[in-house]
Protein backbone atom coordinates (compact mmCIF):
# COMPACT_ATOMS: atom_id res chain seq x y z
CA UNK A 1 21.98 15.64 -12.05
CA UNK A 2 24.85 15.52 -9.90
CA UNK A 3 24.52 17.33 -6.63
CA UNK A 4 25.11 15.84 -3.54
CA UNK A 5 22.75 17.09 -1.40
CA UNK A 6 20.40 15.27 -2.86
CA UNK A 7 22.30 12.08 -3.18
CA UNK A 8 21.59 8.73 -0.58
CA UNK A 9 25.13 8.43 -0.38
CA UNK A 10 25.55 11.80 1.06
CA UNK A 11 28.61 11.91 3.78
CA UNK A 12 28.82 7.83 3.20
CA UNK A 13 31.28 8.39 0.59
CA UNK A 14 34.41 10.13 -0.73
CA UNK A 15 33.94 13.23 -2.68
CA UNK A 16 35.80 11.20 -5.28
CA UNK A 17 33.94 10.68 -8.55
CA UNK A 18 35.82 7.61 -9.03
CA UNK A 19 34.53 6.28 -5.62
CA UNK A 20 31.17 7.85 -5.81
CA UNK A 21 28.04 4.95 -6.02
CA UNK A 22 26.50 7.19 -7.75
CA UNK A 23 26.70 6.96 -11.80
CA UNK A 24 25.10 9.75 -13.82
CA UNK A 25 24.91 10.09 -17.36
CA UNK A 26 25.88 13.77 -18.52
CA UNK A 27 24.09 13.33 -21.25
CA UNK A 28 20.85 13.95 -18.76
CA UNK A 29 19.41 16.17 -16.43
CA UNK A 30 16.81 14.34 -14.03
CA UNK A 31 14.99 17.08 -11.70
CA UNK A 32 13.97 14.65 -8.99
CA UNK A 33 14.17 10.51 -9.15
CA UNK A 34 10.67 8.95 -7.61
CA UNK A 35 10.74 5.47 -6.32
CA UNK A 36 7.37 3.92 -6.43
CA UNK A 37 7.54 0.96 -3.97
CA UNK A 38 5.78 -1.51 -1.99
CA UNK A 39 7.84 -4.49 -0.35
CA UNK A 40 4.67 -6.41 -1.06
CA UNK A 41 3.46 -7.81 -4.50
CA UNK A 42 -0.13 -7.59 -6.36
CA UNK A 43 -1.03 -4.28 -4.46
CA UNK A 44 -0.80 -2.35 -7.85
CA UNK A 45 2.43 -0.44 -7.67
CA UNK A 46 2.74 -0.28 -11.41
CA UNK A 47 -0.64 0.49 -11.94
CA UNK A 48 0.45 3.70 -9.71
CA UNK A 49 3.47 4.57 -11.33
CA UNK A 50 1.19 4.35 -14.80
CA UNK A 51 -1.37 6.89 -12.83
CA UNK A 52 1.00 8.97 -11.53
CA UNK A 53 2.99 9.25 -14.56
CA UNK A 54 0.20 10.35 -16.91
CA UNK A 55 -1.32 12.83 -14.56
CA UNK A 56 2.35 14.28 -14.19
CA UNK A 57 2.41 14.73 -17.64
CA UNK A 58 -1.03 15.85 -17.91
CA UNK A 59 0.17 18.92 -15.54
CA UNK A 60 2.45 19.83 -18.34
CA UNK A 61 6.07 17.76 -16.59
CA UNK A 62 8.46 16.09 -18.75
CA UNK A 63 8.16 12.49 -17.30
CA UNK A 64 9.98 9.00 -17.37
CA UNK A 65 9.29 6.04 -16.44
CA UNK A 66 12.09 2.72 -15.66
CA UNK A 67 10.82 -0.11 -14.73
CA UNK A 68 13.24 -1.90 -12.42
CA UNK A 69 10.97 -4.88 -12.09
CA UNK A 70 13.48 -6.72 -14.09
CA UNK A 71 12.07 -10.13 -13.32
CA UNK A 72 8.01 -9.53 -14.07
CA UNK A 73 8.17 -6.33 -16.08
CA UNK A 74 4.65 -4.72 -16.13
CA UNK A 75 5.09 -1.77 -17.41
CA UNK A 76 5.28 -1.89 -21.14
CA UNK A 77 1.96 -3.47 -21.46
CA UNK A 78 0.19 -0.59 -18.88
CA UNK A 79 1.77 1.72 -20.73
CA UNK A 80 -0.12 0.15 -24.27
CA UNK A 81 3.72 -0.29 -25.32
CA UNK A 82 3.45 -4.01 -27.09
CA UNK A 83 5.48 -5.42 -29.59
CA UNK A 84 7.77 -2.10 -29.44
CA UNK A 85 11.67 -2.74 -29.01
CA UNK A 86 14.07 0.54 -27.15
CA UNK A 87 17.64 0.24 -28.84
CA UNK A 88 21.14 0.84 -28.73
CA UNK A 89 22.28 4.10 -30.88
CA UNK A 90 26.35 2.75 -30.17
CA UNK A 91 26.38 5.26 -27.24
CA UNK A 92 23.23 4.88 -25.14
CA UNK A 93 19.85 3.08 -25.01
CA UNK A 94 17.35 5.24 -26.46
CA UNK A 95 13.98 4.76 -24.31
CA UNK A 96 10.37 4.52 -25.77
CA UNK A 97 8.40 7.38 -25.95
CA UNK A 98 4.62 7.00 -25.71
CA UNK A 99 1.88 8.87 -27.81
CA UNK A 100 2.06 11.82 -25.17
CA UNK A 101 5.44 12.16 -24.70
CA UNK A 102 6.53 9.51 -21.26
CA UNK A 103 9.74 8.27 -21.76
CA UNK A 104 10.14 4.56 -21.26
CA UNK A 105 12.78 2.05 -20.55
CA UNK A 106 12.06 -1.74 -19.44
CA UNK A 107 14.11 -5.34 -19.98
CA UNK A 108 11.22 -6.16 -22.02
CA UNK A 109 11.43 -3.63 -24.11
CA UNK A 110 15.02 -4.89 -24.73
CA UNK A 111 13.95 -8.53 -24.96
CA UNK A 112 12.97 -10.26 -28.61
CA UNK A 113 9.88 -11.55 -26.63
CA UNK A 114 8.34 -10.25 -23.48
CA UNK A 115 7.62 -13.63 -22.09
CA UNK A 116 11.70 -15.13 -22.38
CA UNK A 117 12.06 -15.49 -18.98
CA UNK A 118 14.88 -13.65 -16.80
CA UNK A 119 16.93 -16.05 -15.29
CA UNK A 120 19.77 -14.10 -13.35
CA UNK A 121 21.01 -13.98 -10.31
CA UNK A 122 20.64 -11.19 -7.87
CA UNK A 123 23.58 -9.13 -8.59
CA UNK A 124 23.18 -9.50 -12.36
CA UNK A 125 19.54 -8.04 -11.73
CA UNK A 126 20.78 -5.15 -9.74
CA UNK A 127 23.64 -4.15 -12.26
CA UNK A 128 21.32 -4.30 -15.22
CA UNK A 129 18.43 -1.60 -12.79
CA UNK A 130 22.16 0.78 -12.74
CA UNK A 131 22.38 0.29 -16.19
CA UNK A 132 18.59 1.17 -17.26
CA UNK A 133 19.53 4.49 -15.17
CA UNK A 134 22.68 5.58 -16.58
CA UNK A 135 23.19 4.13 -19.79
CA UNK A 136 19.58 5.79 -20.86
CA UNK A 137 19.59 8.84 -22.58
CA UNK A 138 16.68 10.29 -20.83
CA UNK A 139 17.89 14.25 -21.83
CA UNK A 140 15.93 16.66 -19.78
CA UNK A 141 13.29 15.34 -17.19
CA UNK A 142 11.17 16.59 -14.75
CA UNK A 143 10.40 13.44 -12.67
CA UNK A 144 11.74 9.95 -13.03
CA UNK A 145 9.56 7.59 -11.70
CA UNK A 146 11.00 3.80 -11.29
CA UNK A 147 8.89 1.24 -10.65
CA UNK A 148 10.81 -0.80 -8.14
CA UNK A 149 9.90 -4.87 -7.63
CA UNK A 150 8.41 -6.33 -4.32
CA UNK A 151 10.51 -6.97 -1.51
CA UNK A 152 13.80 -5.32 0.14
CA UNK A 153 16.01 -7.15 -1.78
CA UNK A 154 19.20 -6.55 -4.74
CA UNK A 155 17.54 -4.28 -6.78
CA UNK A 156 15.73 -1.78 -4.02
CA UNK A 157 19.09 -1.77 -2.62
CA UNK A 158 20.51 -0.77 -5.51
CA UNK A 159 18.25 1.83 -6.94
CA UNK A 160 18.60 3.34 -2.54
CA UNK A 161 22.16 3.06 -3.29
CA UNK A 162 23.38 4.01 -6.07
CA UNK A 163 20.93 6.38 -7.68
CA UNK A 164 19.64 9.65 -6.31
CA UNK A 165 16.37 8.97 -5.41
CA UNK A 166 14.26 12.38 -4.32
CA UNK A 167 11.76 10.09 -2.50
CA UNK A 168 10.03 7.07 -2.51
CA UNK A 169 5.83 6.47 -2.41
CA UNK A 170 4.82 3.62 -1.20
CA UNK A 171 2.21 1.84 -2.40
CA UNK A 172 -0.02 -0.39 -0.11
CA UNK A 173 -3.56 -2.16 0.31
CA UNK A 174 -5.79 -1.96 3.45
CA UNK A 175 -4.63 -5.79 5.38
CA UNK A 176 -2.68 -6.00 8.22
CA UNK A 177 -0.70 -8.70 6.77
CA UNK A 178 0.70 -6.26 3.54
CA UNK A 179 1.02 -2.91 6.07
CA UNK A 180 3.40 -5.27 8.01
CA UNK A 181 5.53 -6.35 4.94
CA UNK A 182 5.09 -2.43 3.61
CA UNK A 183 6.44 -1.44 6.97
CA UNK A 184 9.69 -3.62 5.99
CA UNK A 185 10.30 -1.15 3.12
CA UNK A 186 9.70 1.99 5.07
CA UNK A 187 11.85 1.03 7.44
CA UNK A 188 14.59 -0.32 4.93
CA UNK A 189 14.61 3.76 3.35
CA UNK A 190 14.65 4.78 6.46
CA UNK A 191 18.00 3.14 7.14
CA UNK A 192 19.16 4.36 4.18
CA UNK A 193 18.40 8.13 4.47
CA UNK A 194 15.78 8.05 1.67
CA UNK A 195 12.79 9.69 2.05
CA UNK A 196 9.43 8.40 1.72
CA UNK A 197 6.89 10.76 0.40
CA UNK A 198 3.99 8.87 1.95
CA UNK A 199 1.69 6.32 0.88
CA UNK A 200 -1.01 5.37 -1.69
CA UNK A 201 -3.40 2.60 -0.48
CA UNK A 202 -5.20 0.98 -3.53
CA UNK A 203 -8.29 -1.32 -3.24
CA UNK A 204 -9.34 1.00 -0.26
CA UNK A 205 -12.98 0.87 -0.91
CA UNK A 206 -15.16 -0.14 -3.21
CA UNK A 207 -18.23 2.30 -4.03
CA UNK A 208 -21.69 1.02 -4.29
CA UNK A 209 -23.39 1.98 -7.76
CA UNK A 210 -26.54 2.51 -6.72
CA UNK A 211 -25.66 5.43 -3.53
CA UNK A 212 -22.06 5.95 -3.95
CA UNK A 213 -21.43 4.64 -0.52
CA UNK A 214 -17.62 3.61 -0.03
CA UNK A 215 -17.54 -0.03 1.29
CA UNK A 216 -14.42 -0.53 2.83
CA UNK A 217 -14.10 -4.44 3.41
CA UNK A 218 -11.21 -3.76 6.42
CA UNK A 219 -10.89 -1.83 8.94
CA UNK A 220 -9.99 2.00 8.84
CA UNK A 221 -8.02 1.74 12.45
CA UNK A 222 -5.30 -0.41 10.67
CA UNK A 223 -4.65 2.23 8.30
CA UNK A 224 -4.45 4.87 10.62
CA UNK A 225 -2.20 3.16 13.22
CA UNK A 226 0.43 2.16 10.21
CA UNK A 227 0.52 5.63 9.67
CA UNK A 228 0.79 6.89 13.23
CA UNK A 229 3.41 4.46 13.94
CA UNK A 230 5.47 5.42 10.80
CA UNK A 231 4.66 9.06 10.72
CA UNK A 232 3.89 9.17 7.24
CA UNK A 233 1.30 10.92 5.21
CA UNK A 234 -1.12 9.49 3.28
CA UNK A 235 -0.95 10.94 -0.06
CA UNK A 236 -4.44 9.46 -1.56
CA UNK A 237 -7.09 6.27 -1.02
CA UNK A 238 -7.92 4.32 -4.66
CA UNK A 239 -10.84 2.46 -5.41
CA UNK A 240 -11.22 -1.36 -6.02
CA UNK A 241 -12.90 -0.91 -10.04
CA UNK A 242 -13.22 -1.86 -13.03
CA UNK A 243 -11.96 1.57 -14.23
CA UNK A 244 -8.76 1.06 -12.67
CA UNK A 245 -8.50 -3.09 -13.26
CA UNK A 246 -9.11 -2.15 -17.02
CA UNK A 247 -5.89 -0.22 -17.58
CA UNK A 248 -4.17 -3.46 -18.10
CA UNK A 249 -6.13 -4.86 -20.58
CA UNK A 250 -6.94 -1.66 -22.37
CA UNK A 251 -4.84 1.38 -21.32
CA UNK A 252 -5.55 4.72 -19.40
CA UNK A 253 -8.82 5.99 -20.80
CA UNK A 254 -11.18 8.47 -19.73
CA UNK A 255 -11.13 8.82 -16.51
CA UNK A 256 -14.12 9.55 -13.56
CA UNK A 257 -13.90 12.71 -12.03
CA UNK A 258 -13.60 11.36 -8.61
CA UNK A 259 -10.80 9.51 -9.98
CA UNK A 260 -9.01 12.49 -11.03
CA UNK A 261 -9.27 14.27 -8.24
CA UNK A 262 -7.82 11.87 -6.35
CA UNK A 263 -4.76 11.45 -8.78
CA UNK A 264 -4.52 15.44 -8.28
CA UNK A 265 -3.76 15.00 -4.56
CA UNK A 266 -1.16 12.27 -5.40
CA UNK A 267 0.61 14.26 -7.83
CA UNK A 268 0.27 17.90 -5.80
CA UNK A 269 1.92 16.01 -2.62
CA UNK A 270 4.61 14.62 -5.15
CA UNK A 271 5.06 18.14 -6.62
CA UNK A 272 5.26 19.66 -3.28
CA UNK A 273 7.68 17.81 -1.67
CA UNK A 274 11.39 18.92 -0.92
CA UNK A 275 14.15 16.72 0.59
């Protein structure tokens, strides 16, 4: 993947390779780069990534996953990847591919023990995210999704930067205190020329066993007006339950149909979209 078109740095840089922010691996050819995001921690962004990324594949995509949450890497154990190592062939890092077929690449995976701590400064962080991107041998993708950390710090700057992200989803929950930290990251693609896809609000609702009556425990009108005022789309509301809190502790089972269907949407709008 090297157009330009595509690229963040488009008309911000010379048509130099040499000078180009952008480093690609030859070796690969990414259809379109997802940034899952949220500016906020705890609102489930990697749970979404995991969602997203198995109902991608589920529609028959070749998908990848990097996690660029270098400092509290999540992904490895959504993904049911524990106690498995990625490695270094003497040319590239060779990611780890799950039971149906989702590439994977994570510092933990690269780390003798996923609980040694990462201890780098904010540079170091942002050149090792690069790194996980081009020095992977990913081959031929469909979607890349990386699963970017909270905040709008080093490492969202460099994955908006210096990799050619399609779009980004953002990933939110329904308080007025997170929509105005989300709006932070909006805004910080926006100044960057990277789209955002829309967004995913998890813990939305929780629905009552007994009537199937959504409870939402905040208000609907703060939803609405962050969308309004943003102009976003929302791609798709998530339940607070234990069918989605369980994928942590014991992977992506079966899932509801409700739950599917709103997955569907998520993916579809994903699918659908076009810089």
């Amino acid at each position: 993947m090297g157009n330009c078109e595509s690229c963040p740095s488009k008309n911000s840089c010379s048509s130099n390779a040499d000078t180009c922010g952008v480093k690609n691996n030859p070796n690969n050819n990414i259809k379109k780069i997802i940034g899952v995001m949220s500016g906020k921690g705890g609102v489930g962004k990697s749970t979404v990534t995991t969602l997203l990324a198995k109902r991608l594949t589920k529609k028959g995509y070749n998908v990848g996953i990097l996690d660029a949450d270098v400092t509290g890497p999540s992904i490895p154990r959504l993904m049911r990847l524990d106690g498995i190592q990625a490695y270094h062939d003497g040319n590239c890092i060779l990611p780890v591919i799950t039971e149906d077929g989702i590439k994977v690449i994570s510092l933990n995976l690269l780390l003798d023990s996923e609980t040694a701590p990462v201890i780098w400064r904010g540079p170091m962080v942002g050149g090792v995210v690069q790194q996980l991107y081009s020095d992977v041998l990913w081959g031929e993708l469909d979607y890349l999704l990386i699963d970017m950390p909270p905040g709008t710090g080093d490492v969202a700057l460099t994955v908006m930067q210096s990799i050619p992200i399609t779009g980004i989803v953002m990933v939110s929950i329904p308080q007025n205190l997170v929509s105005m930290i989300v709006s932070k990251a909006v805004n910080m693609a926006e100044q960057l020329n990277v789209p955002v896809i829309g967004i995913v609000e998890n813990m939305s609702y929780i629905e009552c066993p007994s009537c199937s009556e959504k409870i939402r425990m905040f208000s609907d009108k703060s939803l609405g007006d962050f969308l309004a005022k943003h102009k976003l789309n929302l791609l798709g509301e998530l339940p607070m339950s234990k069918e989605v809190i369980s994928i942590s502790e014991d992977g992506l089972t079966e899932l509801s149909e409700d739950l599917e269907s709103i997955l569907d949407g998520i993916a579809r709008e994903v699918e659908n979209f076009e810089v």
